[in-house]
PDB file of N, CA and C in Angstrom:
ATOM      1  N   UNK A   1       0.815  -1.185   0.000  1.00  0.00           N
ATOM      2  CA  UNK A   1       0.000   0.000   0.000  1.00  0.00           C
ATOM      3  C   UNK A   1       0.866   1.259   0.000  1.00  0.00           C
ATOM      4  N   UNK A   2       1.775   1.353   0.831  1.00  0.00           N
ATOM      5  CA  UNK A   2       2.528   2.626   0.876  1.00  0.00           C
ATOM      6  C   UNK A   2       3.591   2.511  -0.084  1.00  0.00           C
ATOM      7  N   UNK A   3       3.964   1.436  -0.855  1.00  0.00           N
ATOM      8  CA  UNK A   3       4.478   1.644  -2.543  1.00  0.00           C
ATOM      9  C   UNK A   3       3.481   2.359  -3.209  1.00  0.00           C
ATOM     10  N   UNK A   4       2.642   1.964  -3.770  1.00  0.00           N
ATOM     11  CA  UNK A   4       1.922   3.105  -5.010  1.00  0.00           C
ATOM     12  C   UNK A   4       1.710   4.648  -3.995  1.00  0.00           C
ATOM     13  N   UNK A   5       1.327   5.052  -3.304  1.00  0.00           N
ATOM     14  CA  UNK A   5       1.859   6.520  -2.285  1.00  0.00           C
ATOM     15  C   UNK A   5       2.707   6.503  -2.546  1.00  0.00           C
ATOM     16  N   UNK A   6       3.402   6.231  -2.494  1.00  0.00           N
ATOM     17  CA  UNK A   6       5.649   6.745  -2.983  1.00  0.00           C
ATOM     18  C   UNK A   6       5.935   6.735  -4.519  1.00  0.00           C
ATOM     19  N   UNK A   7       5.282   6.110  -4.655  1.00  0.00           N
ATOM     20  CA  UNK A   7       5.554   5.799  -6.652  1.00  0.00           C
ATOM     21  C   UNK A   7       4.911   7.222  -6.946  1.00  0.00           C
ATOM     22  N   UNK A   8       3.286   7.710  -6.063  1.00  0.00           N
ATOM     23  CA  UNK A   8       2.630   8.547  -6.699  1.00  0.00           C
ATOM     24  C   UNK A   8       3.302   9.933  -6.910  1.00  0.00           C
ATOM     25  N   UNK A   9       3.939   9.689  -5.331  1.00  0.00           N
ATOM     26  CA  UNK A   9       4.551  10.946  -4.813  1.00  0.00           C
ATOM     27  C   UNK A   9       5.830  11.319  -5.644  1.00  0.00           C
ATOM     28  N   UNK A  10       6.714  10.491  -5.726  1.00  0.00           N
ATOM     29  CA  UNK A  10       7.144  10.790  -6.780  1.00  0.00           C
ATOM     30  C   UNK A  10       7.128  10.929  -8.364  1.00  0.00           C
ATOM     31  N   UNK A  11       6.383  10.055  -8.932  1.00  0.00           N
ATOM     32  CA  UNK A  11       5.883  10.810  -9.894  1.00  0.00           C
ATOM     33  C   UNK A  11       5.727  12.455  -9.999  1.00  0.00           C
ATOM     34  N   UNK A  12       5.000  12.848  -9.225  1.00  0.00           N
ATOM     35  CA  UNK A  12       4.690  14.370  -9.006  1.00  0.00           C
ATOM     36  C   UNK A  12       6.051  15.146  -8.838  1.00  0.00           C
ATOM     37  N   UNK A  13       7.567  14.150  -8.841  1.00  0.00           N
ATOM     38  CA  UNK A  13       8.292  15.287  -8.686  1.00  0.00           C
ATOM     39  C   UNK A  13       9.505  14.950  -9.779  1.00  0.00           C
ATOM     40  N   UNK A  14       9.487  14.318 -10.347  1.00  0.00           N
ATOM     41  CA  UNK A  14       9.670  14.196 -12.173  1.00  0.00           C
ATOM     42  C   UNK A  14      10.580  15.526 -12.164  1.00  0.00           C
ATOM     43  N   UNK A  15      11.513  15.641 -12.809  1.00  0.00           N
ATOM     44  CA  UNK A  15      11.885  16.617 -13.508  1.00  0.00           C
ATOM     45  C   UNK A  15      13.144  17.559 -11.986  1.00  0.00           C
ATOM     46  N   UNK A  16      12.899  17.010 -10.541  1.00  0.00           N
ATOM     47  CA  UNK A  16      13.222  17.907  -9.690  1.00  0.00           C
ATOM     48  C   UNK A  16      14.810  16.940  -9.451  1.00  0.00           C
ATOM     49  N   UNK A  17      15.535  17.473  -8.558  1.00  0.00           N
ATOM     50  CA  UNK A  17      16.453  17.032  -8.302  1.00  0.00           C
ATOM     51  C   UNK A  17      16.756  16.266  -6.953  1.00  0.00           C
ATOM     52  N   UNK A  18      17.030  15.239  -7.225  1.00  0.00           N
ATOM     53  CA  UNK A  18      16.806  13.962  -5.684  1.00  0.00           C
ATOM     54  C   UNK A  18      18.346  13.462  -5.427  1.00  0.00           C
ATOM     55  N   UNK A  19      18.414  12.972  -4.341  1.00  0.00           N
ATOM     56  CA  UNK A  19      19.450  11.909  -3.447  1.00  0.00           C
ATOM     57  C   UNK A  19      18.352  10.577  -3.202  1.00  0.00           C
ATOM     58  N   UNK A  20      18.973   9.605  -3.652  1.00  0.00           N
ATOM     59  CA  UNK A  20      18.312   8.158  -3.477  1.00  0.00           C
ATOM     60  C   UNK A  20      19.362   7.132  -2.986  1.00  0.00           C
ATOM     61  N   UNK A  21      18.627   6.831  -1.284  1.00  0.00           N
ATOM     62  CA  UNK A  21      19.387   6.087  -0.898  1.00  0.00           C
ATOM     63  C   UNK A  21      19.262   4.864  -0.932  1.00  0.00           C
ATOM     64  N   UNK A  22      20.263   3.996  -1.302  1.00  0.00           N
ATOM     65  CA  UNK A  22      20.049   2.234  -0.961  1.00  0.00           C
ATOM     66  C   UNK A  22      20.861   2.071   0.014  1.00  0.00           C
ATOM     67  N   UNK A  23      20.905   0.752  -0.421  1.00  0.00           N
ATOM     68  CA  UNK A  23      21.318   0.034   0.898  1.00  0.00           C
ATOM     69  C   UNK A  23      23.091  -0.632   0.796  1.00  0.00           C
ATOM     70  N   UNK A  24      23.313   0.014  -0.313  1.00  0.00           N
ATOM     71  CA  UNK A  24      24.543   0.472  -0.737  1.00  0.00           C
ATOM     72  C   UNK A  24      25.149   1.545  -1.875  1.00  0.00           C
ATOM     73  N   UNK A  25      24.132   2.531  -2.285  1.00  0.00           N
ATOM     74  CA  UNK A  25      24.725   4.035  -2.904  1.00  0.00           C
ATOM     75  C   UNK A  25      23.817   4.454  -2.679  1.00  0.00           C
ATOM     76  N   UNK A  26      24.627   6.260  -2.591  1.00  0.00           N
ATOM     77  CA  UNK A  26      24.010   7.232  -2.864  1.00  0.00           C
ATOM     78  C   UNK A  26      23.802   7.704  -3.883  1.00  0.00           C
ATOM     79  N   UNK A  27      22.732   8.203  -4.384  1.00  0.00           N
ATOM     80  CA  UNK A  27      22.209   8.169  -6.251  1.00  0.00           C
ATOM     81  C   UNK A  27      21.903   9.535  -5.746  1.00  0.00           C
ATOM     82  N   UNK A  28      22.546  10.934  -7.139  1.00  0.00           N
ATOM     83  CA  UNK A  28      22.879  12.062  -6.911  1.00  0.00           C
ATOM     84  C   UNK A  28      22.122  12.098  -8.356  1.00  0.00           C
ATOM     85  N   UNK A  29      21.154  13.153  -8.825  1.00  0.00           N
ATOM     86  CA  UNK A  29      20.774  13.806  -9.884  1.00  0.00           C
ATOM     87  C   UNK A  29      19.587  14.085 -10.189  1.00  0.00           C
ATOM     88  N   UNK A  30      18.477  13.735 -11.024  1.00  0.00           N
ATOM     89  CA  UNK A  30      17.399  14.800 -11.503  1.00  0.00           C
ATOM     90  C   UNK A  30      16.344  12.919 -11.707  1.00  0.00           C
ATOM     91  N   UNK A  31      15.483  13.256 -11.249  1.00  0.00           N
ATOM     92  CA  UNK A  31      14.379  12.219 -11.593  1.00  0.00           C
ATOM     93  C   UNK A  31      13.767  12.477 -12.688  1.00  0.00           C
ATOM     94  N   UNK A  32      14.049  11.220 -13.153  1.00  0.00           N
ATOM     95  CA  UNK A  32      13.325  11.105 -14.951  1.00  0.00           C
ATOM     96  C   UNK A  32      12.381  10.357 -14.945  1.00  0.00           C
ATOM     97  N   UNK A  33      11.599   9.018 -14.837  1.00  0.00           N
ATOM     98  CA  UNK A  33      10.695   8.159 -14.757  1.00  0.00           C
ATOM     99  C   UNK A  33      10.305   7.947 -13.235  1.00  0.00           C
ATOM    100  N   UNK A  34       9.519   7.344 -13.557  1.00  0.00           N
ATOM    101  CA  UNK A  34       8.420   6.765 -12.232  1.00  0.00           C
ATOM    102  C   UNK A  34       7.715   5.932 -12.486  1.00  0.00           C
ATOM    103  N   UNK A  35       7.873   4.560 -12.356  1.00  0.00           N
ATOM    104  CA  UNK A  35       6.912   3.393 -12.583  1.00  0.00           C
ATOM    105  C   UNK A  35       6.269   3.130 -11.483  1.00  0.00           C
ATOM    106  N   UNK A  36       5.776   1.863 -11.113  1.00  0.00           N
ATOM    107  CA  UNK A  36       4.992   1.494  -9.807  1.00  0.00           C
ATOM    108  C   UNK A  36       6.059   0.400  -9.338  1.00  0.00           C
ATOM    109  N   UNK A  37       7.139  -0.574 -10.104  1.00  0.00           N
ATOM    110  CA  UNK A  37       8.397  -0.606  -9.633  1.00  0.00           C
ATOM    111  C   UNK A  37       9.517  -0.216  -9.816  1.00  0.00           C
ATOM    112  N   UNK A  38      10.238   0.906 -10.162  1.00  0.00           N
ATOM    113  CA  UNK A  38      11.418   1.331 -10.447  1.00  0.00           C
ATOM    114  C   UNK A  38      11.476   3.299 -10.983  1.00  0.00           C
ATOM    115  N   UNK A  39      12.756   3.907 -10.770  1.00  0.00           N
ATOM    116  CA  UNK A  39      12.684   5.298 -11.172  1.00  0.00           C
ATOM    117  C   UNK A  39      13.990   5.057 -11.412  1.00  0.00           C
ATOM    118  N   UNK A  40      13.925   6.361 -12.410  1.00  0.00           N
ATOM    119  CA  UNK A  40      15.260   6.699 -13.579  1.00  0.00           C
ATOM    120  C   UNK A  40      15.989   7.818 -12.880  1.00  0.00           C
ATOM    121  N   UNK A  41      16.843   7.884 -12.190  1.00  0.00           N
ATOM    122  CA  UNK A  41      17.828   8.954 -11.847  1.00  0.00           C
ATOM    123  C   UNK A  41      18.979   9.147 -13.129  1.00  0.00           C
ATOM    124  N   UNK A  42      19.111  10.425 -13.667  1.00  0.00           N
ATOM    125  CA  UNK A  42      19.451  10.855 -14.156  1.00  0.00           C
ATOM    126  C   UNK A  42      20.918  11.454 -13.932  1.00  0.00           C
ATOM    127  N   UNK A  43      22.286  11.337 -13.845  1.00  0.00           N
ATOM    128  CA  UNK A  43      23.158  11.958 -13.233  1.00  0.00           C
ATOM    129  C   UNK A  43      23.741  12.946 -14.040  1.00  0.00           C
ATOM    130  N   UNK A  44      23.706  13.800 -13.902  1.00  0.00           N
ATOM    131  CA  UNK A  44      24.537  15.347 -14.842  1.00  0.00           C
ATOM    132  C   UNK A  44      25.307  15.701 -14.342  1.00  0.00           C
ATOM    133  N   UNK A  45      26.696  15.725 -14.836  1.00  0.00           N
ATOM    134  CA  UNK A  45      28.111  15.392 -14.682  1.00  0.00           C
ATOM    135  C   UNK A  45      28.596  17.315 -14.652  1.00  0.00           C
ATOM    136  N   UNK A  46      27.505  18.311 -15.634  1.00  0.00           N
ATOM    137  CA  UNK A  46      27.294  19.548 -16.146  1.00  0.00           C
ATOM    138  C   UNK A  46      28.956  19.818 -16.759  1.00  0.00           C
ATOM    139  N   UNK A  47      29.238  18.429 -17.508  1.00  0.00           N
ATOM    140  CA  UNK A  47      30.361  18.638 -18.706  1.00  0.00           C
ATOM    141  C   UNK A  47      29.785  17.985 -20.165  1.00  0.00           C
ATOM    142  N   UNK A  48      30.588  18.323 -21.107  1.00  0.00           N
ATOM    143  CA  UNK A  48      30.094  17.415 -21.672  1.00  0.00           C
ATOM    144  C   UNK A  48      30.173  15.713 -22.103  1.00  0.00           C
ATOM    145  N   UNK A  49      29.317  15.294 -22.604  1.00  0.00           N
ATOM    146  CA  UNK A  49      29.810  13.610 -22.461  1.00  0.00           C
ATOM    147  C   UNK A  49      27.950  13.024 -22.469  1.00  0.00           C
ATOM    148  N   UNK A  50      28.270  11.910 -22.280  1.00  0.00           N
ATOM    149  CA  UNK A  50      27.205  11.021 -21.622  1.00  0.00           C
ATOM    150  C   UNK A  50      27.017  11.146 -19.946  1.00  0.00           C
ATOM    151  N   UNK A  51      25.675  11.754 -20.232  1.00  0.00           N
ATOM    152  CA  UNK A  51      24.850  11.344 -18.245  1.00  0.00           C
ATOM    153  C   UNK A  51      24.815   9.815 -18.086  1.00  0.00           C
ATOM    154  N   UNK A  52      24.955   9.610 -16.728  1.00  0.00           N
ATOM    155  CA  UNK A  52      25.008   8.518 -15.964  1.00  0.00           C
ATOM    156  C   UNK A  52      23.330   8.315 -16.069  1.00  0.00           C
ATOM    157  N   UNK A  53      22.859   7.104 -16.506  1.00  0.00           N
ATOM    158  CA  UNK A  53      21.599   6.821 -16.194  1.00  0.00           C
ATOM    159  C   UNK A  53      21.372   5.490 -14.838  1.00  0.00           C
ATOM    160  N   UNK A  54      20.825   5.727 -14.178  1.00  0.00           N
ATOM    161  CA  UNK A  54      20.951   4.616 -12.846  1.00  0.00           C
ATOM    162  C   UNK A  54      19.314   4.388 -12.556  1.00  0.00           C
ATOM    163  N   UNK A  55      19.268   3.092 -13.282  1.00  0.00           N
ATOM    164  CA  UNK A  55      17.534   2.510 -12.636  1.00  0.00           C
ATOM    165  C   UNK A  55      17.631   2.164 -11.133  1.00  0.00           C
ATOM    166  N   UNK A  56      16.835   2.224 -10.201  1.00  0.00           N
ATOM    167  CA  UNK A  56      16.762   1.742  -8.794  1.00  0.00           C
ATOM    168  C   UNK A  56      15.386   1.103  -8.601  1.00  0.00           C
ATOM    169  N   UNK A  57      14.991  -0.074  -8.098  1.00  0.00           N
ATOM    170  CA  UNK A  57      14.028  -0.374  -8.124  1.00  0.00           C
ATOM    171  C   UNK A  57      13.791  -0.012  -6.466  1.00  0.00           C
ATOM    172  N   UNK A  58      11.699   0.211  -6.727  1.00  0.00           N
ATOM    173  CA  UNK A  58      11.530   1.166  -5.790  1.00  0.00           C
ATOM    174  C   UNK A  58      11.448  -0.024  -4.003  1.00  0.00           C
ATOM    175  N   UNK A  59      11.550  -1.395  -4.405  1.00  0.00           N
ATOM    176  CA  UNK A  59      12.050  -2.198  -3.076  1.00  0.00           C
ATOM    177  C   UNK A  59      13.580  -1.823  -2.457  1.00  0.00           C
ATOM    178  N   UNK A  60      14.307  -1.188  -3.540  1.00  0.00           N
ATOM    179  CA  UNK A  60      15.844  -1.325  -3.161  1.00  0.00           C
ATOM    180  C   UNK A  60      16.004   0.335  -2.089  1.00  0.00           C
ATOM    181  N   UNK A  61      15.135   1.102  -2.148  1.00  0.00           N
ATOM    182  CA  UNK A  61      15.591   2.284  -1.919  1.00  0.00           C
ATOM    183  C   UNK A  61      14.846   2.472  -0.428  1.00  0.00           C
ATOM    184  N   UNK A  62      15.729   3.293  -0.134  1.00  0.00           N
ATOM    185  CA  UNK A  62      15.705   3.176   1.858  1.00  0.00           C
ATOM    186  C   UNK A  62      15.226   4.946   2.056  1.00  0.00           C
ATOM    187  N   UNK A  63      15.475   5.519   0.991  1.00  0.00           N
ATOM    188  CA  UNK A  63      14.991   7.206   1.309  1.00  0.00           C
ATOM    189  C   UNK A  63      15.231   7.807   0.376  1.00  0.00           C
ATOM    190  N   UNK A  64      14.242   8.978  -0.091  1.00  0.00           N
ATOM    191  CA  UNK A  64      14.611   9.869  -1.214  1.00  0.00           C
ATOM    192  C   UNK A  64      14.888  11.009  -0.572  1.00  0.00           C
ATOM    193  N   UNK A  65      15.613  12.058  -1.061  1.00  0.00           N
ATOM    194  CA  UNK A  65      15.773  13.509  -0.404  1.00  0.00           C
ATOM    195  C   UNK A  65      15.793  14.419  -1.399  1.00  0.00           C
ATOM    196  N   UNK A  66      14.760  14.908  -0.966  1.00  0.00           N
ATOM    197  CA  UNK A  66      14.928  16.393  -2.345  1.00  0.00           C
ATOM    198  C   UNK A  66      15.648  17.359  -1.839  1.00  0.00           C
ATOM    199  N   UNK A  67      16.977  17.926  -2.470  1.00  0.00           N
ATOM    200  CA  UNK A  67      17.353  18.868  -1.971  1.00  0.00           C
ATOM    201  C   UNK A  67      17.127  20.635  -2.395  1.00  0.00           C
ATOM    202  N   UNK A  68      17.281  21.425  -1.295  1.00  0.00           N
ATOM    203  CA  UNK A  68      16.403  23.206  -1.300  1.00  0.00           C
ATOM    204  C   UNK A  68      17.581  23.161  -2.550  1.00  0.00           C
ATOM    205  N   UNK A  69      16.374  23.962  -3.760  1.00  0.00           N
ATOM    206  CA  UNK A  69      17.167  25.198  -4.355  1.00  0.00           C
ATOM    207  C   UNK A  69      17.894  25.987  -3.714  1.00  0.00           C
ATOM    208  N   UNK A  70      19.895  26.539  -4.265  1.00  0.00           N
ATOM    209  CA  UNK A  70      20.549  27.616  -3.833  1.00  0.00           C
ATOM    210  C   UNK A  70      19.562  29.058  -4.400  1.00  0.00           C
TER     211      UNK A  70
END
């Protein structure tokens, strides 16, 4: 039950910039997808190249943190 609430909740924040913790990394960058099991963290390196894309499925993750705009 409190998976689809977290899936929803994030969904709604698509596009913002998160910390996703497991239960062994910290996942640093911009949320791209939102399924009902898994989200797309996005990592922007802000050089050029290829972004880091990192799926996490949403059993593996122990906390999201949105961090304040500077």
């Amino acid at each position: 039950m409190f998976e689809e609430t977290f899936s929803a909740e994030l969904a709604g924040r698509v596009g913002s910039r998160v910390e996703v913790a497991t239960d062994n990394n910290l996942t640093e960058g911009i949320l791209s997808t939102v399924t009902p099991t898994s989200i797309l963290v996005i990592n922007v390196n802000g050089g050029y190249g290829q972004n880091t894309r990192q799926f996490i499925g949403m059993d593996a993750i122990n906390f999201v943190r949105l961090p304040a705009s500077a």
